[in-house]
C-alpha atoms as a PDB file:
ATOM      1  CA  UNK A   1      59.247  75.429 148.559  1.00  0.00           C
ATOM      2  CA  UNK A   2      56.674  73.024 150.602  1.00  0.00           C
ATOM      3  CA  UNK A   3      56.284  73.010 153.843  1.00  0.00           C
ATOM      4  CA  UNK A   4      53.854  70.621 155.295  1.00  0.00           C
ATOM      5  CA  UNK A   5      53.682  68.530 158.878  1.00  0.00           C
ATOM      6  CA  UNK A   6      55.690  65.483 158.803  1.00  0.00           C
ATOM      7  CA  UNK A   7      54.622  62.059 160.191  1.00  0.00           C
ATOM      8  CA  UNK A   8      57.296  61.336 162.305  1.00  0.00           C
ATOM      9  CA  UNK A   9      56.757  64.068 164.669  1.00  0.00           C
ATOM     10  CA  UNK A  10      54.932  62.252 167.849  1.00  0.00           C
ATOM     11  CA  UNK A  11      52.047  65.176 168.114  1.00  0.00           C
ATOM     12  CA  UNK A  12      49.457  66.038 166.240  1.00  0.00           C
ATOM     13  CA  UNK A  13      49.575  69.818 166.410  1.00  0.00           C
ATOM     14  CA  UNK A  14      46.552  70.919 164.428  1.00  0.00           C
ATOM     15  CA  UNK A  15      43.827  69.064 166.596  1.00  0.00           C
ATOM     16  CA  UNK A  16      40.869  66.575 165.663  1.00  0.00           C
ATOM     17  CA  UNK A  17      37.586  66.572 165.291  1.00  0.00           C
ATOM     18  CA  UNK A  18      35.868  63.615 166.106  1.00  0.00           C
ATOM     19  CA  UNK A  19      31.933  63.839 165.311  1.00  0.00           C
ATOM     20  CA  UNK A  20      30.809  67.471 166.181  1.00  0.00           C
ATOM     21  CA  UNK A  21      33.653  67.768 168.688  1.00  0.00           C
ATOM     22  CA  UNK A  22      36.701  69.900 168.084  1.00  0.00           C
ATOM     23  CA  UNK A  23      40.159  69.244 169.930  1.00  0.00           C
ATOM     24  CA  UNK A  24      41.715  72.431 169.127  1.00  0.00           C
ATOM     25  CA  UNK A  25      45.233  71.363 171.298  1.00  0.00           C
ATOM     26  CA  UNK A  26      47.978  69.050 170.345  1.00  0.00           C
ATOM     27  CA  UNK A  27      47.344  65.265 170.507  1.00  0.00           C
ATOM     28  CA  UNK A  28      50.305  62.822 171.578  1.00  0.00           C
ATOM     29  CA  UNK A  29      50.965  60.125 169.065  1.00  0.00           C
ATOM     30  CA  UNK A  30      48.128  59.753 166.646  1.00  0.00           C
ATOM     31  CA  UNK A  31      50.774  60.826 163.931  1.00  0.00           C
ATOM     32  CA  UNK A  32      51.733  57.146 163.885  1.00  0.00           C
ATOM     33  CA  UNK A  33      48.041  55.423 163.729  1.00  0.00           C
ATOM     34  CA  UNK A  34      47.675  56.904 160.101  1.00  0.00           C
ATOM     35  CA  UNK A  35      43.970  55.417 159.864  1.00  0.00           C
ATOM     36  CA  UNK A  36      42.924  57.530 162.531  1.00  0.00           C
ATOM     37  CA  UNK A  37      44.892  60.653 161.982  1.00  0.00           C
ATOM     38  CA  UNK A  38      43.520  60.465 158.217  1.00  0.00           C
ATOM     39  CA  UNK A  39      40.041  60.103 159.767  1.00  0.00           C
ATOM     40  CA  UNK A  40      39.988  63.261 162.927  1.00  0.00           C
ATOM     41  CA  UNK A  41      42.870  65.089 162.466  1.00  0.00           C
ATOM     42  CA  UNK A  42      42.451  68.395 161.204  1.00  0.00           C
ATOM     43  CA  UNK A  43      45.829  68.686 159.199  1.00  0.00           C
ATOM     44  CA  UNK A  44      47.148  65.953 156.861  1.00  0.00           C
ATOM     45  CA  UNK A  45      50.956  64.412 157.631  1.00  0.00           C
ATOM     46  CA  UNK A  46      53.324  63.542 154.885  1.00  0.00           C
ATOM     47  CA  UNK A  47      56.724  61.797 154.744  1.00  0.00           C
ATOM     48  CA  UNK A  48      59.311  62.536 152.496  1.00  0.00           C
ATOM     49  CA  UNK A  49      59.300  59.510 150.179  1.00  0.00           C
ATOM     50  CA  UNK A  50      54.835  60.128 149.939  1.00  0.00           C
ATOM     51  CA  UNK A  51      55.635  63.988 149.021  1.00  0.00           C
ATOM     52  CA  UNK A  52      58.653  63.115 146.523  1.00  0.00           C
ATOM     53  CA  UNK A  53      55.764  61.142 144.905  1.00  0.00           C
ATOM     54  CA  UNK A  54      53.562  63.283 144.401  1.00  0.00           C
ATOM     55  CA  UNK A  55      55.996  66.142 142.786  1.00  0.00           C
ATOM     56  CA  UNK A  56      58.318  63.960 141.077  1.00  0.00           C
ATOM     57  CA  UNK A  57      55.469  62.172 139.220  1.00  0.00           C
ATOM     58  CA  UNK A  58      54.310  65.532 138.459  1.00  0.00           C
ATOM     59  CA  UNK A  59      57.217  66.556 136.246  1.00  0.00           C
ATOM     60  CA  UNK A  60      59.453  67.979 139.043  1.00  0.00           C
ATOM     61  CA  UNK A  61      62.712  67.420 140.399  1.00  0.00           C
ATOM     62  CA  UNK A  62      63.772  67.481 144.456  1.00  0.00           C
ATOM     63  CA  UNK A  63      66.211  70.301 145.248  1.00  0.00           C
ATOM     64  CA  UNK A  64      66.178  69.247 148.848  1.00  0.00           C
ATOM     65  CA  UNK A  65      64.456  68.564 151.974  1.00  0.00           C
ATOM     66  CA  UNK A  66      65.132  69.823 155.397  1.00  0.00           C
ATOM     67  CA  UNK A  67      63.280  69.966 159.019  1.00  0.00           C
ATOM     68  CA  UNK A  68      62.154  72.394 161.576  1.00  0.00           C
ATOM     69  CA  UNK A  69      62.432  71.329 165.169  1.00  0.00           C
ATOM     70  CA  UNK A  70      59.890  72.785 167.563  1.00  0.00           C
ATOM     71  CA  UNK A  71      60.911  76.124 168.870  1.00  0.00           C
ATOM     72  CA  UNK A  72      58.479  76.324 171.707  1.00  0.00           C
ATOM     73  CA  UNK A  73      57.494  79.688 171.078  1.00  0.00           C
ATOM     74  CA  UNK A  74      54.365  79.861 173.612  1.00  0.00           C
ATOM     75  CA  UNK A  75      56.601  78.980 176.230  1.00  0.00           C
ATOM     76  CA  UNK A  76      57.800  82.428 176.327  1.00  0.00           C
ATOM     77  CA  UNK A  77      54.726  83.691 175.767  1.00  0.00           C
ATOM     78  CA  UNK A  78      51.816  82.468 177.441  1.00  0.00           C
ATOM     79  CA  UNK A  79      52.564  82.164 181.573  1.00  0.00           C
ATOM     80  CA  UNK A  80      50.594  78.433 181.427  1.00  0.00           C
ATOM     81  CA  UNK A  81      51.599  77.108 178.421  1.00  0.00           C
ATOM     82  CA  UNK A  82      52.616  73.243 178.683  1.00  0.00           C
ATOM     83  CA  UNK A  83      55.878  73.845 176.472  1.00  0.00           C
ATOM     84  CA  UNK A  84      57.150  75.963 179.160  1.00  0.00           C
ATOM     85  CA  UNK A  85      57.736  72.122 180.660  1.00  0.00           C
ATOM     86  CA  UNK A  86      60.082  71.667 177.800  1.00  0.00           C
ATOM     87  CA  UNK A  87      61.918  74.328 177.066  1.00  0.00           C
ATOM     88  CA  UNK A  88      65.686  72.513 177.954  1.00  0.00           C
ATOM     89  CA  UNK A  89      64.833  70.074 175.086  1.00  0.00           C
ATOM     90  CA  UNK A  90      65.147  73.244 172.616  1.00  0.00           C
ATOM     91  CA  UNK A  91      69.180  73.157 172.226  1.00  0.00           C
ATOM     92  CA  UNK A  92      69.001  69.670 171.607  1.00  0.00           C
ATOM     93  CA  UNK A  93      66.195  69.542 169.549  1.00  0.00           C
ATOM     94  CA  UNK A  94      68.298  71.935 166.992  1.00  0.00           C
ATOM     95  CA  UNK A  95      71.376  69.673 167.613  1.00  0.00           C
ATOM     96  CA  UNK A  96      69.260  66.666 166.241  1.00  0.00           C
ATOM     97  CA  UNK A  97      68.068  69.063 163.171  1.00  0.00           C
ATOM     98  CA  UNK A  98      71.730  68.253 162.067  1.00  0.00           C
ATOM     99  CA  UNK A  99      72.134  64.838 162.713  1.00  0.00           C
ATOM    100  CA  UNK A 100      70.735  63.046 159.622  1.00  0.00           C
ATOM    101  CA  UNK A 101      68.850  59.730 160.983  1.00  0.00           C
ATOM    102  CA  UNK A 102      67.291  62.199 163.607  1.00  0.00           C
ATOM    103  CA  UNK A 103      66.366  64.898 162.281  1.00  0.00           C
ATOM    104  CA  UNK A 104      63.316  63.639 160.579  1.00  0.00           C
ATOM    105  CA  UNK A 105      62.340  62.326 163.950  1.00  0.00           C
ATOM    106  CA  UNK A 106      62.193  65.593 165.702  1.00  0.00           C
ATOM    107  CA  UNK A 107      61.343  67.759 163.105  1.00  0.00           C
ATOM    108  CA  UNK A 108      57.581  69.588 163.259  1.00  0.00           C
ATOM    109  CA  UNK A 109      57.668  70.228 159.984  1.00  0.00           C
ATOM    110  CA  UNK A 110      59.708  69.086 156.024  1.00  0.00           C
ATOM    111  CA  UNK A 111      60.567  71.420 154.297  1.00  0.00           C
ATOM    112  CA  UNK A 112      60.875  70.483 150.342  1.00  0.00           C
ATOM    113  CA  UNK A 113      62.339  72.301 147.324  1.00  0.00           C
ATOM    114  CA  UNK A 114      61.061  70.952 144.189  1.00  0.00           C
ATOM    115  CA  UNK A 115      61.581  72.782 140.373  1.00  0.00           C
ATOM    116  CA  UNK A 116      59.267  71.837 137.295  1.00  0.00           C
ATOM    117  CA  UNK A 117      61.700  70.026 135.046  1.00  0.00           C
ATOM    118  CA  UNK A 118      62.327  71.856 131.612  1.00  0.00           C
END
């Protein structure tokens, strides 16, 4: 099992670093200028089709792929934390997790089963 950030997800979650400056907080939208997340961020993005790519030409097969939708956990704990601004998006957030054109759309995270073919 893989898990790894996936592209489609509008923040970057992990930060940047742009010359000796760190942005250690999420940044909207640079997931979908992939020249300049490859370039700051601190954390690669995949999609599906670049991660079956790299396994499957490997000698592996693709169990399956799923998503995580955010779960806003510092909303609950930390008093200030901006998620606590978005909260009511969490039920349906984990309604879109099971709708298949959206759920790689709101999903933080793929998660991918591969299994070294015999």
């Amino acid at each position: 099992m893989v898990s790894v950030p996936q592209v489609w997800f509008p923040f970057e979650n992990h930060g940047a670093q742009i010359g000796d400056k760190v942005y250690a907080r999420k940044i909207p939208f640079l997931p979908y200028i992939r020249p300049l997340h490859r370039k700051y961020s601190l954390a690669r993005v995949f999609s599906s089709a670049e991660m079956d790519r790299l396994f499957l030409s490997n000698g592996m097969e693709l169990l399956g792929t799923s998503y995580a939708t955010p779960q806003f956990e510092r909303a609950g704990a930390q008093a200030n934390a901006w998620e606590r601004r978005f909260v009511f998006l969490r039920d349906m957030l984990n309604r879109c997790e099971n709708t298949p054109g959206l759920r790689a759309l709101v999903g933080v995270s793929m998660l991918k089963a591969y299994q070294k073919l015999l």
